[in-house]
Protein backbone atom coordinates (compact mmCIF):
# COMPACT_ATOMS: atom_id res chain seq x y z
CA UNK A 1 85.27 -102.06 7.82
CA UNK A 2 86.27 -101.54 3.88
CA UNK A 3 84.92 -105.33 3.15
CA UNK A 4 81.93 -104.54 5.16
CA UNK A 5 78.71 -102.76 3.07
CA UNK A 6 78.30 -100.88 6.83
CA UNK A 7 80.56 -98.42 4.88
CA UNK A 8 77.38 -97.05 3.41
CA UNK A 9 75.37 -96.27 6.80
CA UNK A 10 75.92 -92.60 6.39
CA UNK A 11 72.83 -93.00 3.57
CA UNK A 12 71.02 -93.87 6.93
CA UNK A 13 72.45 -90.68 9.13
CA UNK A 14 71.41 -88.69 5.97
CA UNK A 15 68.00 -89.82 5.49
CA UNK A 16 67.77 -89.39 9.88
CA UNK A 17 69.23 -85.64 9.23
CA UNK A 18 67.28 -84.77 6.43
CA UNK A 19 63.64 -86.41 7.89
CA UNK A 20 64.31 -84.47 11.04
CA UNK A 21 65.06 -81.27 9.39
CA UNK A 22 62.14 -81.30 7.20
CA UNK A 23 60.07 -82.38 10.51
CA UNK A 24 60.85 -79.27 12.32
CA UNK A 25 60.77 -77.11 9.23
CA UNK A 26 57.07 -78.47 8.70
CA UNK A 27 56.21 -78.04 12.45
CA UNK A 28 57.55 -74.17 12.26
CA UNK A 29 56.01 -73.10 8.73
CA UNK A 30 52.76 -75.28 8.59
CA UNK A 31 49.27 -75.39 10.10
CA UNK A 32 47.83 -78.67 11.78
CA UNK A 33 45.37 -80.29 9.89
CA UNK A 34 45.34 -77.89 7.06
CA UNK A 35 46.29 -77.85 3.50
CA UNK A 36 48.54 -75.99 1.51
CA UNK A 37 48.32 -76.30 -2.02
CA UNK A 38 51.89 -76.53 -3.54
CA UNK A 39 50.53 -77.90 -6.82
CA UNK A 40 47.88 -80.17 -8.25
CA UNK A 41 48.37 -83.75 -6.69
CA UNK A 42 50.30 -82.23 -4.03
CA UNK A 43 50.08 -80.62 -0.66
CA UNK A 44 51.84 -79.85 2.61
CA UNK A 45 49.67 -81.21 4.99
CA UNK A 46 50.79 -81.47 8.81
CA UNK A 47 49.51 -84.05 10.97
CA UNK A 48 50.62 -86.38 13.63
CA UNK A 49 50.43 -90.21 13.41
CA UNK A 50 50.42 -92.00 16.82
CA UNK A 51 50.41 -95.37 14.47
CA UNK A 52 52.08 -97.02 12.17
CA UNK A 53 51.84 -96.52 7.88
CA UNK A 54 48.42 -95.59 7.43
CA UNK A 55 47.58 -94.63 10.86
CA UNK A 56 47.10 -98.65 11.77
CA UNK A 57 46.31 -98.82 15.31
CA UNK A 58 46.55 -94.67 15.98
CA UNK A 59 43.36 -94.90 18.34
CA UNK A 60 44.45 -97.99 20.42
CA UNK A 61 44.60 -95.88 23.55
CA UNK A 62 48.47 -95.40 23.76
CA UNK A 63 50.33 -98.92 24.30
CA UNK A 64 50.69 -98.88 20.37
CA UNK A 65 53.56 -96.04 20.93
CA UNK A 66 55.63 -98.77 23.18
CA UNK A 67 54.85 -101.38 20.64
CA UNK A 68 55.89 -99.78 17.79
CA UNK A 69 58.78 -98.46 19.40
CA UNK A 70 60.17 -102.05 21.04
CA UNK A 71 59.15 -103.26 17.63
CA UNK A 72 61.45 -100.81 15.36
CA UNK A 73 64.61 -100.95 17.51
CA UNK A 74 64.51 -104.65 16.97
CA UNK A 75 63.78 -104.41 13.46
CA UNK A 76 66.54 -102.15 13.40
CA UNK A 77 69.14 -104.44 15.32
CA UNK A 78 68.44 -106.69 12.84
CA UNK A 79 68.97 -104.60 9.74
CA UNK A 80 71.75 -103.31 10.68
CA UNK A 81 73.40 -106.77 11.52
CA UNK A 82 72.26 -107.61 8.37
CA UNK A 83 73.44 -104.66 5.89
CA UNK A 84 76.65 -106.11 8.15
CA UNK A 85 76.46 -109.45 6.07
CA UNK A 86 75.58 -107.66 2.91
CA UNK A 87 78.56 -108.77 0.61
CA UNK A 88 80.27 -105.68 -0.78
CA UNK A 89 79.99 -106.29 -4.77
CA UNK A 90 75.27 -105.98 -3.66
CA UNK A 91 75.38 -102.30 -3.25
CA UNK A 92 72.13 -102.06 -4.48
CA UNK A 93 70.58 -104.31 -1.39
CA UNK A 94 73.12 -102.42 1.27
CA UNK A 95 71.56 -98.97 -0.20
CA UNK A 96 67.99 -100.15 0.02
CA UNK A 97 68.68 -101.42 3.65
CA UNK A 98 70.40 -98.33 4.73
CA UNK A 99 67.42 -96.25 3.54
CA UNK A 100 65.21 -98.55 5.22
CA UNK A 101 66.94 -98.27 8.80
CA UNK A 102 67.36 -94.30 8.14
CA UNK A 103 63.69 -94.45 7.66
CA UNK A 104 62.97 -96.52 10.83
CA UNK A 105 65.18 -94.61 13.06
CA UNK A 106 63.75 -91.28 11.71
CA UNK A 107 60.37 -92.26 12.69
CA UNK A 108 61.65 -93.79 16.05
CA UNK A 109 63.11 -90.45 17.15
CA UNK A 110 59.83 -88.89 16.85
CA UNK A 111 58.15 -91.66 18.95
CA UNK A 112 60.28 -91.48 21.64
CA UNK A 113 60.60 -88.46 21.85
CA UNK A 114 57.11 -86.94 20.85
CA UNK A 115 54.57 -89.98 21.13
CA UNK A 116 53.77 -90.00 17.44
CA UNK A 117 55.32 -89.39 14.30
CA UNK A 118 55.19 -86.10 12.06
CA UNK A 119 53.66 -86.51 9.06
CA UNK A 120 53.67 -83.65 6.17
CA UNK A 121 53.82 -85.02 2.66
CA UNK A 122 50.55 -85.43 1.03
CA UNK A 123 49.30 -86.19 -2.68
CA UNK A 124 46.66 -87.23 -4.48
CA UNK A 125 45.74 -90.00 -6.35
CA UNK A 126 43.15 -88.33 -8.96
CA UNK A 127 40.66 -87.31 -6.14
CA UNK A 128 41.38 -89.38 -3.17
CA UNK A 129 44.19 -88.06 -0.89
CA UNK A 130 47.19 -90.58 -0.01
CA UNK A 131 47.89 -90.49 4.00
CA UNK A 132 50.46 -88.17 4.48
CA UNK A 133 54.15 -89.25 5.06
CA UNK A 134 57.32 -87.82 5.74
CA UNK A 135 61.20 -88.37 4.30
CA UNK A 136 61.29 -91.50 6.94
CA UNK A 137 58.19 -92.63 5.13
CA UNK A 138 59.47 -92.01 1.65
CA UNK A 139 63.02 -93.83 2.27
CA UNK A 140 61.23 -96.83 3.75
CA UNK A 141 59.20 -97.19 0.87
CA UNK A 142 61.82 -96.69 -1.72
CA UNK A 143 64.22 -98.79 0.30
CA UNK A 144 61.59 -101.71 0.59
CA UNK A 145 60.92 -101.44 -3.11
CA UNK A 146 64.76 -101.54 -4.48
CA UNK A 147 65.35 -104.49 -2.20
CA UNK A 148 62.53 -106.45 -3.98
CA UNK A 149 63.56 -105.73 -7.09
CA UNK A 150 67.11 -106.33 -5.87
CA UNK A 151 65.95 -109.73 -4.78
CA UNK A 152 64.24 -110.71 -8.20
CA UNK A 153 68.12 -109.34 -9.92
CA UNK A 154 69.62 -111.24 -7.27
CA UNK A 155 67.66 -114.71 -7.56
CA UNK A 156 68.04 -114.14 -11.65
CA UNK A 157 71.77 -114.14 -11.50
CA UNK A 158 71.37 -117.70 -9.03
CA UNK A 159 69.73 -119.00 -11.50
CA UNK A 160 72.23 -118.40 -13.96
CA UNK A 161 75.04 -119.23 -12.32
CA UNK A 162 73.10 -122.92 -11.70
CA UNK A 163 72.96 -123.76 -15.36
């Protein structure tokens, strides 16, 4: 496996280890559906999201967990077979990918094994509150956005390498 970028899928088993500690931390110290102020912009805030980002489809009447669930071990096949392919020398899009499957399977593990995900994280955007996320939340969003702008780095040295 050293030519293989699957050398770097222990970022995913830490972002699973950390999201499920902080999960169970937030279910043991927190109130549902309360805040606690830790500072302006930013609260603990426990809830439980039977949908996906942004609570789409959370009142569908249940199928949604199956979809979802079907949905993200698929999606996860499929990153993983493709952080596989990732050639060694684009860390940057294996790392992004890796935080993106640690994300997914974070959030899966709650699905499967509670029926929605656990969601604590919540700030503010001056005074309108963001939906509240969790470390599975946070990696997939970082992870999505460094593989964008991995993409853009990535297309700019094709383009030089054309001329």
């Amino acid at each position: 496996m050293p030519d293989s970028s699957l050398r770097l899928i222990w970022i995913s088993a830490l972002v699973i280890l950390l999201d499920q500690i902080t999960k169970q931390a937030a279910l043991a110290w927190l109130p549902l559906h309360q805040i606690v102020e830790v500072m302006p912009g930013f609260d603990w805030y426990l809830t439980y999201n039977t949908g996906a980002a942004f609570s789409f489809l959370a009142d569908a009447g249940g199928w949604q967990r199956w979809f979802f669930t079907i949905l993200t071990i698929i999606i996860s096949v499929v990153i993983a077979f493709w952080i596989k392919r990732v050639p060694v020398d684009e860390k940057l899009t294996a790392v992004s990918l890796c935080l993106i499957l640690g994300g997914a399977l974070g959030n899966l593990i709650d699905r499967i094994y509670l029926g929605y995900v656990i969601d604590y994280i919540q700030v503010w955007l001056g005074s309108y509150p963001w939906p509240a996320f969790n470390i599975a939340d946070a990696a997939i969003s970082v992870g999505a956005t460094v593989l964008i702008l991995s993409s853009f780095k990535s297309s700019d040295k094709s383009a030089a390498d054309d001329s």
